[in-house]
PDB file of N, CA and C in Angstrom:
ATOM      1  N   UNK A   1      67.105  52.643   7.710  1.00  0.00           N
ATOM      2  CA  UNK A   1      66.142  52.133   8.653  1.00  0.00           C
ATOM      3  C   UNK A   1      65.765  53.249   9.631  1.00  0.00           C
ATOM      4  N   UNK A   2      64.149  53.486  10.014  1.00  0.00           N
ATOM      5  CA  UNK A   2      63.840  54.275  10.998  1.00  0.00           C
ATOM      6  C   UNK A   2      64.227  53.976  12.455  1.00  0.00           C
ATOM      7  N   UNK A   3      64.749  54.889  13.184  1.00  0.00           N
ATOM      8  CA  UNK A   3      65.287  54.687  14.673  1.00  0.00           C
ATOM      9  C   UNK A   3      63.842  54.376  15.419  1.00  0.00           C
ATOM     10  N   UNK A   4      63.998  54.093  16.240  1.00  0.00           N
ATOM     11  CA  UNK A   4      62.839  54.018  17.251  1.00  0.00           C
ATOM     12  C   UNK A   4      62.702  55.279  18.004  1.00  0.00           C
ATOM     13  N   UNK A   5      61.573  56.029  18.249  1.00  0.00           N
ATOM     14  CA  UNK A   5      61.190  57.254  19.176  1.00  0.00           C
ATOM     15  C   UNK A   5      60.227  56.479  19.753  1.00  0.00           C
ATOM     16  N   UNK A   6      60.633  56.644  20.934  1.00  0.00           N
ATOM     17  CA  UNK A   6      59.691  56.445  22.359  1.00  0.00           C
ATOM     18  C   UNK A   6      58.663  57.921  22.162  1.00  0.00           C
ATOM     19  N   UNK A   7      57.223  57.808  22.737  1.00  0.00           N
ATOM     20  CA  UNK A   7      55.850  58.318  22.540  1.00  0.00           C
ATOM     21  C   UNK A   7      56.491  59.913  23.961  1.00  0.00           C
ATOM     22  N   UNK A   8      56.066  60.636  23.317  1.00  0.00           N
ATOM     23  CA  UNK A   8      56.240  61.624  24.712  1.00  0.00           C
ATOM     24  C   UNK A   8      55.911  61.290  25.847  1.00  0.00           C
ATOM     25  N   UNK A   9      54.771  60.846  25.811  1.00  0.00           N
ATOM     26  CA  UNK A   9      54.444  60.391  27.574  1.00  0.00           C
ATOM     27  C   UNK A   9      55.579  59.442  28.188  1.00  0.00           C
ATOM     28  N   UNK A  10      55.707  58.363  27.126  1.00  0.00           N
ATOM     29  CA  UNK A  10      57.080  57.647  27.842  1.00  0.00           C
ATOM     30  C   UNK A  10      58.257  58.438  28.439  1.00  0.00           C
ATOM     31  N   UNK A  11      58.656  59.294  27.378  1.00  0.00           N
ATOM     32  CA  UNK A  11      59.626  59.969  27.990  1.00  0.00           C
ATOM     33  C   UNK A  11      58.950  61.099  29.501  1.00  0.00           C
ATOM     34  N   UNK A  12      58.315  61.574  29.163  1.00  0.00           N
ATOM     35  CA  UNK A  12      57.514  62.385  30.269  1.00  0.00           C
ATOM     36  C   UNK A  12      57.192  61.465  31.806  1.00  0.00           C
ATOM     37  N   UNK A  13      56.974  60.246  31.617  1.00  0.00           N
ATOM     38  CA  UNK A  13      56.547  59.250  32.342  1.00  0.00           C
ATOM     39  C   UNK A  13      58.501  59.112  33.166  1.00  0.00           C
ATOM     40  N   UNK A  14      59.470  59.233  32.481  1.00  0.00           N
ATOM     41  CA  UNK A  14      60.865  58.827  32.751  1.00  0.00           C
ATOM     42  C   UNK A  14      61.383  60.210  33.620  1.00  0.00           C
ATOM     43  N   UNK A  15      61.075  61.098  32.739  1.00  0.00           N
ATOM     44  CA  UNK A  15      61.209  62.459  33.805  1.00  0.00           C
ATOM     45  C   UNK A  15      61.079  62.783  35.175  1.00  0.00           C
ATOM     46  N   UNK A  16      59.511  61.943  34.773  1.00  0.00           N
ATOM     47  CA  UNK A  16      58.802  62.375  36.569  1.00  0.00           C
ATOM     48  C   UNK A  16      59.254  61.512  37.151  1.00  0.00           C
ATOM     49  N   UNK A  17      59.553  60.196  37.048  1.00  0.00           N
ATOM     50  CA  UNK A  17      60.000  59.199  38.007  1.00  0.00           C
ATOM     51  C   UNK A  17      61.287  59.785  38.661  1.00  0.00           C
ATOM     52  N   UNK A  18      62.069  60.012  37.769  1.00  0.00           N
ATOM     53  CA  UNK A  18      63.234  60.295  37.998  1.00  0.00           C
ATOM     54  C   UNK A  18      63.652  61.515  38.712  1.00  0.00           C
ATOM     55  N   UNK A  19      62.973  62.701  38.756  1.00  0.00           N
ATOM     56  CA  UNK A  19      62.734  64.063  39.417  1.00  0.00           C
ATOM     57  C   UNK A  19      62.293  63.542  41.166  1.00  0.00           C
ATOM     58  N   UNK A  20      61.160  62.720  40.627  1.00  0.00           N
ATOM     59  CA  UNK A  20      60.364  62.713  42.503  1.00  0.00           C
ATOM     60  C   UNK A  20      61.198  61.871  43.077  1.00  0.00           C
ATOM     61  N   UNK A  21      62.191  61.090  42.582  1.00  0.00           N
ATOM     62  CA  UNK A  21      63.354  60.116  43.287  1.00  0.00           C
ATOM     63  C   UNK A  21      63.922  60.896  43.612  1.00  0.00           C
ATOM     64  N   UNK A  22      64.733  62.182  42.879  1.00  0.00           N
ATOM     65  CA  UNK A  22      65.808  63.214  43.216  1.00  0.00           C
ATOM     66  C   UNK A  22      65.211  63.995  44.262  1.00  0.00           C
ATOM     67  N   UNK A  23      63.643  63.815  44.735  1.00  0.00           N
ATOM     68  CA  UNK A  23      63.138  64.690  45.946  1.00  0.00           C
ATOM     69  C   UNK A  23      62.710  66.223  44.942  1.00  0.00           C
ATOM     70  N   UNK A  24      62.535  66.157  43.436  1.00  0.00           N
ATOM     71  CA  UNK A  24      61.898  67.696  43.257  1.00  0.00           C
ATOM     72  C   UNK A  24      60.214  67.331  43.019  1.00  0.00           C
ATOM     73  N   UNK A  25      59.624  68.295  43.244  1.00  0.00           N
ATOM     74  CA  UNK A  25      58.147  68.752  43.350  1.00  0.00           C
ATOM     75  C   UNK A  25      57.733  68.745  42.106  1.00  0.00           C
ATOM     76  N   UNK A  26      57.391  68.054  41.155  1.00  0.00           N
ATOM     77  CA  UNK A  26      57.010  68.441  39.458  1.00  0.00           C
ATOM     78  C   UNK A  26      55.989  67.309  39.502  1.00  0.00           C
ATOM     79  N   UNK A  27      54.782  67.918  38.680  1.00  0.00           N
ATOM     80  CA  UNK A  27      53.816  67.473  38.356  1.00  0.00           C
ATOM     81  C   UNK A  27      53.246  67.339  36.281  1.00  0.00           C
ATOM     82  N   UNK A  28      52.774  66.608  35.844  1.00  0.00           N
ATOM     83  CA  UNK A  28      52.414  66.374  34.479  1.00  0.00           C
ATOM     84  C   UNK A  28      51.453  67.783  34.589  1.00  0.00           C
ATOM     85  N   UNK A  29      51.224  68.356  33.402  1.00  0.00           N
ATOM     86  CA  UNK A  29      50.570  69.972  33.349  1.00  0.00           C
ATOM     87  C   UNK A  29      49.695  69.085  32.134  1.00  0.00           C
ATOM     88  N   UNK A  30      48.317  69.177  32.875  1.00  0.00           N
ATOM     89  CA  UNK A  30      47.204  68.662  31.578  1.00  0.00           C
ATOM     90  C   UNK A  30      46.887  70.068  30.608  1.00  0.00           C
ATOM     91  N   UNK A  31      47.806  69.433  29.293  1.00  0.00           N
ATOM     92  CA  UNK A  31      47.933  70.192  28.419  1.00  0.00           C
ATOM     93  C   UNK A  31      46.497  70.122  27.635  1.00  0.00           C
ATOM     94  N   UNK A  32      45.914  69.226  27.363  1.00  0.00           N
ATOM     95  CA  UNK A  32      44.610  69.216  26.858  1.00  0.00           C
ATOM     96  C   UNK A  32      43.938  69.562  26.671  1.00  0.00           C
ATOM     97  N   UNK A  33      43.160  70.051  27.991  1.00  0.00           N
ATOM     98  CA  UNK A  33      42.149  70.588  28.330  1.00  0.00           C
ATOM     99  C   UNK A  33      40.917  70.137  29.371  1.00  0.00           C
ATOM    100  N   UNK A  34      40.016  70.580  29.673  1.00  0.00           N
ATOM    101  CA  UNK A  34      38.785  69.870  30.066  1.00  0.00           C
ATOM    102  C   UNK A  34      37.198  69.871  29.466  1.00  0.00           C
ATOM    103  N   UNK A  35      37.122  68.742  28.937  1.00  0.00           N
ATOM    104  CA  UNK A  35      36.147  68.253  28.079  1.00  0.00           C
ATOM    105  C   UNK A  35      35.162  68.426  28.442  1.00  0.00           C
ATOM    106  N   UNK A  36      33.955  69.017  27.610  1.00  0.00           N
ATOM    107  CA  UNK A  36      32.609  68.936  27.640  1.00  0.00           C
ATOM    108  C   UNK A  36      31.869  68.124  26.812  1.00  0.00           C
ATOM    109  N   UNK A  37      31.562  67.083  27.567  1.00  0.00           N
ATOM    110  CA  UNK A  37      30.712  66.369  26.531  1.00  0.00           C
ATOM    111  C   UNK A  37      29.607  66.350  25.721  1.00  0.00           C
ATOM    112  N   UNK A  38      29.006  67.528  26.766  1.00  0.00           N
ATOM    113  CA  UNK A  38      27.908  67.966  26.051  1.00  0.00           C
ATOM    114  C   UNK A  38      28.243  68.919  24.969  1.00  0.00           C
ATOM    115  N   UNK A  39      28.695  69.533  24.732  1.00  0.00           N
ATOM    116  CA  UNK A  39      29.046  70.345  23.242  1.00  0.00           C
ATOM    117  C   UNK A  39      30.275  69.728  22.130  1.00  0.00           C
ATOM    118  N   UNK A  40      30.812  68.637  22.770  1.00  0.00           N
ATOM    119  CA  UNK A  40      32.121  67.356  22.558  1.00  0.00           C
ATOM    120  C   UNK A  40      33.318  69.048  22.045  1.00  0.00           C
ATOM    121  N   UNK A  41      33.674  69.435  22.859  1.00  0.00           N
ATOM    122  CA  UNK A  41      35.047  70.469  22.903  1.00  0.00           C
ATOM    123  C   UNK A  41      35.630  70.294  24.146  1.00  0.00           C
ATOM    124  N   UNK A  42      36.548  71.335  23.828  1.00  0.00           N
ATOM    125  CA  UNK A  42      37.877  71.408  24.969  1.00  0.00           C
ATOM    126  C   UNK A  42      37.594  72.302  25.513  1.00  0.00           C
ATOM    127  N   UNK A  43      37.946  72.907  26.879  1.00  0.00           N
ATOM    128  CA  UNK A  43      37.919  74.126  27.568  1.00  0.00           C
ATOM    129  C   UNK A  43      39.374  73.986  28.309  1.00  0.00           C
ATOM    130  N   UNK A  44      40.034  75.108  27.360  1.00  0.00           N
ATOM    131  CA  UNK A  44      41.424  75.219  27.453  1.00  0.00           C
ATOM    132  C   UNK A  44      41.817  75.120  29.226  1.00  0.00           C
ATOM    133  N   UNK A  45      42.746  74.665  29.849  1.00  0.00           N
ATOM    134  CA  UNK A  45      43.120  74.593  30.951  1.00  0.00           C
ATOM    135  C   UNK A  45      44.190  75.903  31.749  1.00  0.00           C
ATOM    136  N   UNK A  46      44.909  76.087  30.436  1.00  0.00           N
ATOM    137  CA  UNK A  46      45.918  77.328  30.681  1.00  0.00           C
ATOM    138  C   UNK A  46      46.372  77.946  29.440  1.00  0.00           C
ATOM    139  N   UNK A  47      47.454  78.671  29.600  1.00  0.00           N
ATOM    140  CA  UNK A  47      47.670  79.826  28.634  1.00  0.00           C
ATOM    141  C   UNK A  47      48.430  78.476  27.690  1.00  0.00           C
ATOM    142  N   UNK A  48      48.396  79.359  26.122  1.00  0.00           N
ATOM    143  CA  UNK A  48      49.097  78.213  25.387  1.00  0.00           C
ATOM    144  C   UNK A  48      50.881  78.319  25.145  1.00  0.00           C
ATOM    145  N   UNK A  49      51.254  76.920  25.205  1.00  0.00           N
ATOM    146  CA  UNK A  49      52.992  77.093  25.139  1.00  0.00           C
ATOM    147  C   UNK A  49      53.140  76.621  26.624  1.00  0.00           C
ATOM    148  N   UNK A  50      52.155  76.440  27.642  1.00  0.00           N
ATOM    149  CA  UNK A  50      52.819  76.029  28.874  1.00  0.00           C
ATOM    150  C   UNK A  50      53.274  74.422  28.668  1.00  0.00           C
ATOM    151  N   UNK A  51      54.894  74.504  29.518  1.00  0.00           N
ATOM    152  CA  UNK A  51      55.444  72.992  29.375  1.00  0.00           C
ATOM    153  C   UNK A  51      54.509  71.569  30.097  1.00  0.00           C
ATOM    154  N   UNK A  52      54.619  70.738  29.185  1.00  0.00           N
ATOM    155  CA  UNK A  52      54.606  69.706  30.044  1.00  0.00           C
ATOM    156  C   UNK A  52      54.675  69.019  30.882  1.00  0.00           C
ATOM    157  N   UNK A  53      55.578  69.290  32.127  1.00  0.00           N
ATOM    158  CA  UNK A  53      56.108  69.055  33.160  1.00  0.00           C
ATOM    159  C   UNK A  53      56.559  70.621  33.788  1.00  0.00           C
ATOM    160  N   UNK A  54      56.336  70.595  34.794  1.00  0.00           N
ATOM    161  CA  UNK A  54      56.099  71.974  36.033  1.00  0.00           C
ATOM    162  C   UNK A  54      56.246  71.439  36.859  1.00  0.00           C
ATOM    163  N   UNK A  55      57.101  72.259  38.077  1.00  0.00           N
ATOM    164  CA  UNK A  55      57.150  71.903  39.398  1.00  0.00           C
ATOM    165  C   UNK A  55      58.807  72.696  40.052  1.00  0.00           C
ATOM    166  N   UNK A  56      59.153  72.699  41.240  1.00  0.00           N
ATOM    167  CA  UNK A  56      60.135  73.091  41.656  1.00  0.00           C
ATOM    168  C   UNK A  56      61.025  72.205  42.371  1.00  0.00           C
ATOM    169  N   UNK A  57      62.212  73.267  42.372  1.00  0.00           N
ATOM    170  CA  UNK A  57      63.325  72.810  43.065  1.00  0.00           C
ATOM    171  C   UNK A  57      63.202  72.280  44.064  1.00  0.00           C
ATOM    172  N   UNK A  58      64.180  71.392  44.985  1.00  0.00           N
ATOM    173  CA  UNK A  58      64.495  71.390  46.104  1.00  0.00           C
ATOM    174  C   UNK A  58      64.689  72.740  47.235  1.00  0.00           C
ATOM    175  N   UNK A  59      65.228  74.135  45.875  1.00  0.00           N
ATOM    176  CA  UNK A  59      65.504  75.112  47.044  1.00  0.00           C
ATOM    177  C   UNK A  59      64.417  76.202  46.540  1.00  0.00           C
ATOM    178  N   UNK A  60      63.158  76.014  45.762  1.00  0.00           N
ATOM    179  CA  UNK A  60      62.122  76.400  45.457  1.00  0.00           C
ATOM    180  C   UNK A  60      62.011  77.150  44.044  1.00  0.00           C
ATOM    181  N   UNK A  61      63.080  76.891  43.431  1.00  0.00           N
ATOM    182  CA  UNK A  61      63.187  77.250  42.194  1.00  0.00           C
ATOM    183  C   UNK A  61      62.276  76.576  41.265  1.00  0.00           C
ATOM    184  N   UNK A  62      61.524  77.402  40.149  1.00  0.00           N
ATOM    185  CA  UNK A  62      60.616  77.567  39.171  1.00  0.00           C
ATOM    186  C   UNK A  62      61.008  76.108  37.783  1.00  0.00           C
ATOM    187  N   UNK A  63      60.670  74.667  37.746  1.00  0.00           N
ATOM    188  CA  UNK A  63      61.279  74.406  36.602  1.00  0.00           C
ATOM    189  C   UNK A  63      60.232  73.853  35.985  1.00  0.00           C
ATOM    190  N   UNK A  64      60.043  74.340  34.386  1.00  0.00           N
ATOM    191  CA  UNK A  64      59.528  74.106  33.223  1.00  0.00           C
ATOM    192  C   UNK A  64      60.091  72.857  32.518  1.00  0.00           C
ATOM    193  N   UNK A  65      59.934  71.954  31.820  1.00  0.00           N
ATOM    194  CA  UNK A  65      60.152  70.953  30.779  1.00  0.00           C
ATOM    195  C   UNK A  65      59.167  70.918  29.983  1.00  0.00           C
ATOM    196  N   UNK A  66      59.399  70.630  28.555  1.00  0.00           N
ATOM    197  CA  UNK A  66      59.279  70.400  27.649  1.00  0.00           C
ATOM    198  C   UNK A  66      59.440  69.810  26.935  1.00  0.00           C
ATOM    199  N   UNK A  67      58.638  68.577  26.810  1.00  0.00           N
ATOM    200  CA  UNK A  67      58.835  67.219  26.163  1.00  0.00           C
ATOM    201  C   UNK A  67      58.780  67.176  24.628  1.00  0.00           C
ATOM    202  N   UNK A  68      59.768  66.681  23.739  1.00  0.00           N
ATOM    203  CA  UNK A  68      59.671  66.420  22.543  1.00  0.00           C
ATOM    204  C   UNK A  68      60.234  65.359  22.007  1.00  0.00           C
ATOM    205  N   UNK A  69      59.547  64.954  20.828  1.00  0.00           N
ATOM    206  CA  UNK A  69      60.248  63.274  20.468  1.00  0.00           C
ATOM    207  C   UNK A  69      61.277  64.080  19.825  1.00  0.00           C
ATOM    208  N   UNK A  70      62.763  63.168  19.362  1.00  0.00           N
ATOM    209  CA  UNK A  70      63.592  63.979  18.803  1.00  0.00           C
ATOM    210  C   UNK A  70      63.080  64.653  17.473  1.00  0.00           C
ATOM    211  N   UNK A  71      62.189  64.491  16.746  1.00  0.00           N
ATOM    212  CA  UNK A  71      61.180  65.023  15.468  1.00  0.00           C
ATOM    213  C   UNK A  71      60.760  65.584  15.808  1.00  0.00           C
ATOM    214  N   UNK A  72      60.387  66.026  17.054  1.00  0.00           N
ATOM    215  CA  UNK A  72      59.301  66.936  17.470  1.00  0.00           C
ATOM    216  C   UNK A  72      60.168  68.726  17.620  1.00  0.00           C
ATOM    217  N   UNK A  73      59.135  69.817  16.969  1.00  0.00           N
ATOM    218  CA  UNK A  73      59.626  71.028  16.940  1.00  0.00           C
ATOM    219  C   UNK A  73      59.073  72.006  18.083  1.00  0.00           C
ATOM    220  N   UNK A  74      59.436  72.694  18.878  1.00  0.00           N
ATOM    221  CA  UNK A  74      59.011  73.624  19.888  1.00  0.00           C
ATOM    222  C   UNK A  74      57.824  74.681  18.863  1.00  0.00           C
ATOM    223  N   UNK A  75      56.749  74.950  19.441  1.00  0.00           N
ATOM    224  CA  UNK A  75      56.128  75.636  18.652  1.00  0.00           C
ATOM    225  C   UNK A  75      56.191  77.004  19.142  1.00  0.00           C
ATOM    226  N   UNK A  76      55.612  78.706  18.596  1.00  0.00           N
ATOM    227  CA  UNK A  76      56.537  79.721  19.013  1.00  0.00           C
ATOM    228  C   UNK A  76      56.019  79.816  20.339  1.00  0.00           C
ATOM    229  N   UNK A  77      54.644  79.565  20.543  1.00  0.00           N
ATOM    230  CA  UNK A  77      54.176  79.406  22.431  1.00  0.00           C
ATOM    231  C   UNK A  77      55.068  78.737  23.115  1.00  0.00           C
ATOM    232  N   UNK A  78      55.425  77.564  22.886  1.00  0.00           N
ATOM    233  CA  UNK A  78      56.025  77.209  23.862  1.00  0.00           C
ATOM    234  C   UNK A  78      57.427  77.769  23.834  1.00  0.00           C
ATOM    235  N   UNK A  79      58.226  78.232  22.530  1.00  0.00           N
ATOM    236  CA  UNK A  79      59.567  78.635  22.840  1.00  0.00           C
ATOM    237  C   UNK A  79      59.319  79.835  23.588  1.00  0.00           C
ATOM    238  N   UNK A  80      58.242  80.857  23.466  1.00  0.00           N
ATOM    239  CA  UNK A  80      57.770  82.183  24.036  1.00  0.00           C
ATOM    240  C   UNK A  80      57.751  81.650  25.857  1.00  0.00           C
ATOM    241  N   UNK A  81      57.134  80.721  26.001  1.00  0.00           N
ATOM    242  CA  UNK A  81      56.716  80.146  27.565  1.00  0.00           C
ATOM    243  C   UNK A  81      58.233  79.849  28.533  1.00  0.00           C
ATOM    244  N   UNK A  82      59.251  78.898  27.638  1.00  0.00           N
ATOM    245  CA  UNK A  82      60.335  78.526  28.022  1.00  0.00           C
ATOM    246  C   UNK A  82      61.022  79.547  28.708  1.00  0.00           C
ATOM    247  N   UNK A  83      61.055  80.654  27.519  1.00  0.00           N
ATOM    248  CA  UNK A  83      62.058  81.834  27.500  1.00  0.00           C
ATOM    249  C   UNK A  83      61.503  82.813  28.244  1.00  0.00           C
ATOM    250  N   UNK A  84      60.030  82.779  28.726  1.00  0.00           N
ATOM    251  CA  UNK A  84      59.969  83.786  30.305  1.00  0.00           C
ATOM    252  C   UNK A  84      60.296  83.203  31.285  1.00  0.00           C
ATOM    253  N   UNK A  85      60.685  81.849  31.235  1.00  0.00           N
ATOM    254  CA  UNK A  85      60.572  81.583  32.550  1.00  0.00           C
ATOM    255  C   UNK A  85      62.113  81.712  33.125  1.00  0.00           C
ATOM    256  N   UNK A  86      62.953  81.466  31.985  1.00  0.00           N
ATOM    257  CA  UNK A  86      64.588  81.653  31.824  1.00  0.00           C
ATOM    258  C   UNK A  86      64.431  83.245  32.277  1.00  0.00           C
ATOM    259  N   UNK A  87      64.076  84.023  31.956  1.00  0.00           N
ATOM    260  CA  UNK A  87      63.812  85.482  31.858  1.00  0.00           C
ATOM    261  C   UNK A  87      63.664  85.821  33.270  1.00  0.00           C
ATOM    262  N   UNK A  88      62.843  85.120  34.431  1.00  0.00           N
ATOM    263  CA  UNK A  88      62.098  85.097  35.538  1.00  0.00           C
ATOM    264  C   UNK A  88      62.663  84.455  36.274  1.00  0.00           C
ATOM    265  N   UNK A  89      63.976  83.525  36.017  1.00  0.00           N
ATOM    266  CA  UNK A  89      64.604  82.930  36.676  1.00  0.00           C
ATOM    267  C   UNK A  89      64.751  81.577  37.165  1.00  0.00           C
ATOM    268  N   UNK A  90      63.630  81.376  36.373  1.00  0.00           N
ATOM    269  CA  UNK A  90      62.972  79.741  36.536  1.00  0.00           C
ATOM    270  C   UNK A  90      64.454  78.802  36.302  1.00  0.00           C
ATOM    271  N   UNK A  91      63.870  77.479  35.934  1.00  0.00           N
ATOM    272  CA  UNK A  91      64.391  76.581  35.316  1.00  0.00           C
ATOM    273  C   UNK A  91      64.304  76.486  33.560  1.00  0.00           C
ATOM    274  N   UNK A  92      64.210  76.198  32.570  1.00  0.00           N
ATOM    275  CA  UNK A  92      63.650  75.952  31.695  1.00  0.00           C
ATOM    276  C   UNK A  92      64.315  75.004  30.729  1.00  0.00           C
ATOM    277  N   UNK A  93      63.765  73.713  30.569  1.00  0.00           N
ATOM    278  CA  UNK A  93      64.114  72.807  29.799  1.00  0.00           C
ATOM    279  C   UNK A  93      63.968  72.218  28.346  1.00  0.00           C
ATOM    280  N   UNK A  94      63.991  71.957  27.063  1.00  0.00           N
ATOM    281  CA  UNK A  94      63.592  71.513  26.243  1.00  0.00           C
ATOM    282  C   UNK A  94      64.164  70.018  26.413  1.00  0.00           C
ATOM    283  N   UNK A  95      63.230  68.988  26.477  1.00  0.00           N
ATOM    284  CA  UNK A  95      64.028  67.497  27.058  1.00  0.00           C
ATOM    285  C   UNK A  95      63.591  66.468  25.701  1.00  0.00           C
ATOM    286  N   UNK A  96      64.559  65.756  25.040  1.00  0.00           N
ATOM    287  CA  UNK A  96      64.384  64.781  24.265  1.00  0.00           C
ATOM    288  C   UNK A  96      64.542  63.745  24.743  1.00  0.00           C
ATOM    289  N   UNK A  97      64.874  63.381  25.862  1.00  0.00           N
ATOM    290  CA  UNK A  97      65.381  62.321  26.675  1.00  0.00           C
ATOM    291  C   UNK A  97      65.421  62.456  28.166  1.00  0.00           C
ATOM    292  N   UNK A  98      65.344  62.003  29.094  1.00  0.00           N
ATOM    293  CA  UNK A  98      65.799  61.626  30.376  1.00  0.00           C
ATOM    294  C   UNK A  98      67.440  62.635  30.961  1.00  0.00           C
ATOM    295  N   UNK A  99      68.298  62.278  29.723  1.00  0.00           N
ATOM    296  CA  UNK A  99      69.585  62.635  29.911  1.00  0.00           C
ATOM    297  C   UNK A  99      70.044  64.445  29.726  1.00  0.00           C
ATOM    298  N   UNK A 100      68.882  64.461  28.899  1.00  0.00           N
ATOM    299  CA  UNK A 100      69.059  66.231  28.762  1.00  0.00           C
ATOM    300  C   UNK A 100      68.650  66.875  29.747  1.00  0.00           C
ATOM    301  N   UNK A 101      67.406  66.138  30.842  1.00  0.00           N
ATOM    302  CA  UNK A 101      67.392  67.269  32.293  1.00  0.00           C
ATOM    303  C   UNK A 101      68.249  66.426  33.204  1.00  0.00           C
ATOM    304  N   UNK A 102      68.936  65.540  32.995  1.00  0.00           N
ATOM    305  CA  UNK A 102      70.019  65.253  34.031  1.00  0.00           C
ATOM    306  C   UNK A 102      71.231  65.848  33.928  1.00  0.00           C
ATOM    307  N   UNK A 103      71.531  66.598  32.331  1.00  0.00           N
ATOM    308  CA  UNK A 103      72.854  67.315  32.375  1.00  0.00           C
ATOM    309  C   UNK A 103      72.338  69.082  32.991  1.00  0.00           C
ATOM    310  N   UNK A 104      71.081  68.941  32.565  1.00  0.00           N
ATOM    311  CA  UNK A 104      71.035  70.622  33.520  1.00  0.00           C
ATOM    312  C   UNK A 104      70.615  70.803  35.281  1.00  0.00           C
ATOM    313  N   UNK A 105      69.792  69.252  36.328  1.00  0.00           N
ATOM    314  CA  UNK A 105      69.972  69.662  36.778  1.00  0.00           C
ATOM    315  C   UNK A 105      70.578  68.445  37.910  1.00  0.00           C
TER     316      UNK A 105
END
């Protein structure tokens, strides 16, 4: 029998609640883009591989997340994005759940 996976946003939606309760600064990063309707395309928003969730510490530290259903694979942008920010001192998360950025922060 197939397990149930909750939709990324759900989990993304569980993150942020749970971060702005703990008092950190993180915002949803519109990965999308911004739409032109008149030509019906995307106009990329930022560089590609940036996480899903952005925002900082309490003591102003840099943290990245990265939402994936447990099926879901990091693609090499985003493992490239994660790993500067680890590099830079950031935070950097790969989160399948709620419970994986509560054991890091």
């Amino acid at each position: 029998m197939k397990q149930y996976q909750p939709k990324e946003q759900v989990i993304q939606n569980h993150i942020l609640q749970y971060l702005r309760l703990k008092g950190y600064y993180v915002w949803k990063n519109n990965t999308a883009g911004i739409y032109k309707q008149a030509t019906n395309s995307y106009i990329p928003s930022h560089a590609k591989g940036v996480s899903d969730i952005i925002g900082l510490t309490k003591q102003g530290v840099f943290i990245a997340i990265e939402v994936k259903r447990r099926s879901g694979k990091l693609s090499p942008n985003q493992k490239a994005f994660l790993e500067a920010i680890r590099a830079s001192g950031g935070i950097a998360i790969l989160a399948y759940d709620l419970a994986d950025v509560e054991k890091i922060l």
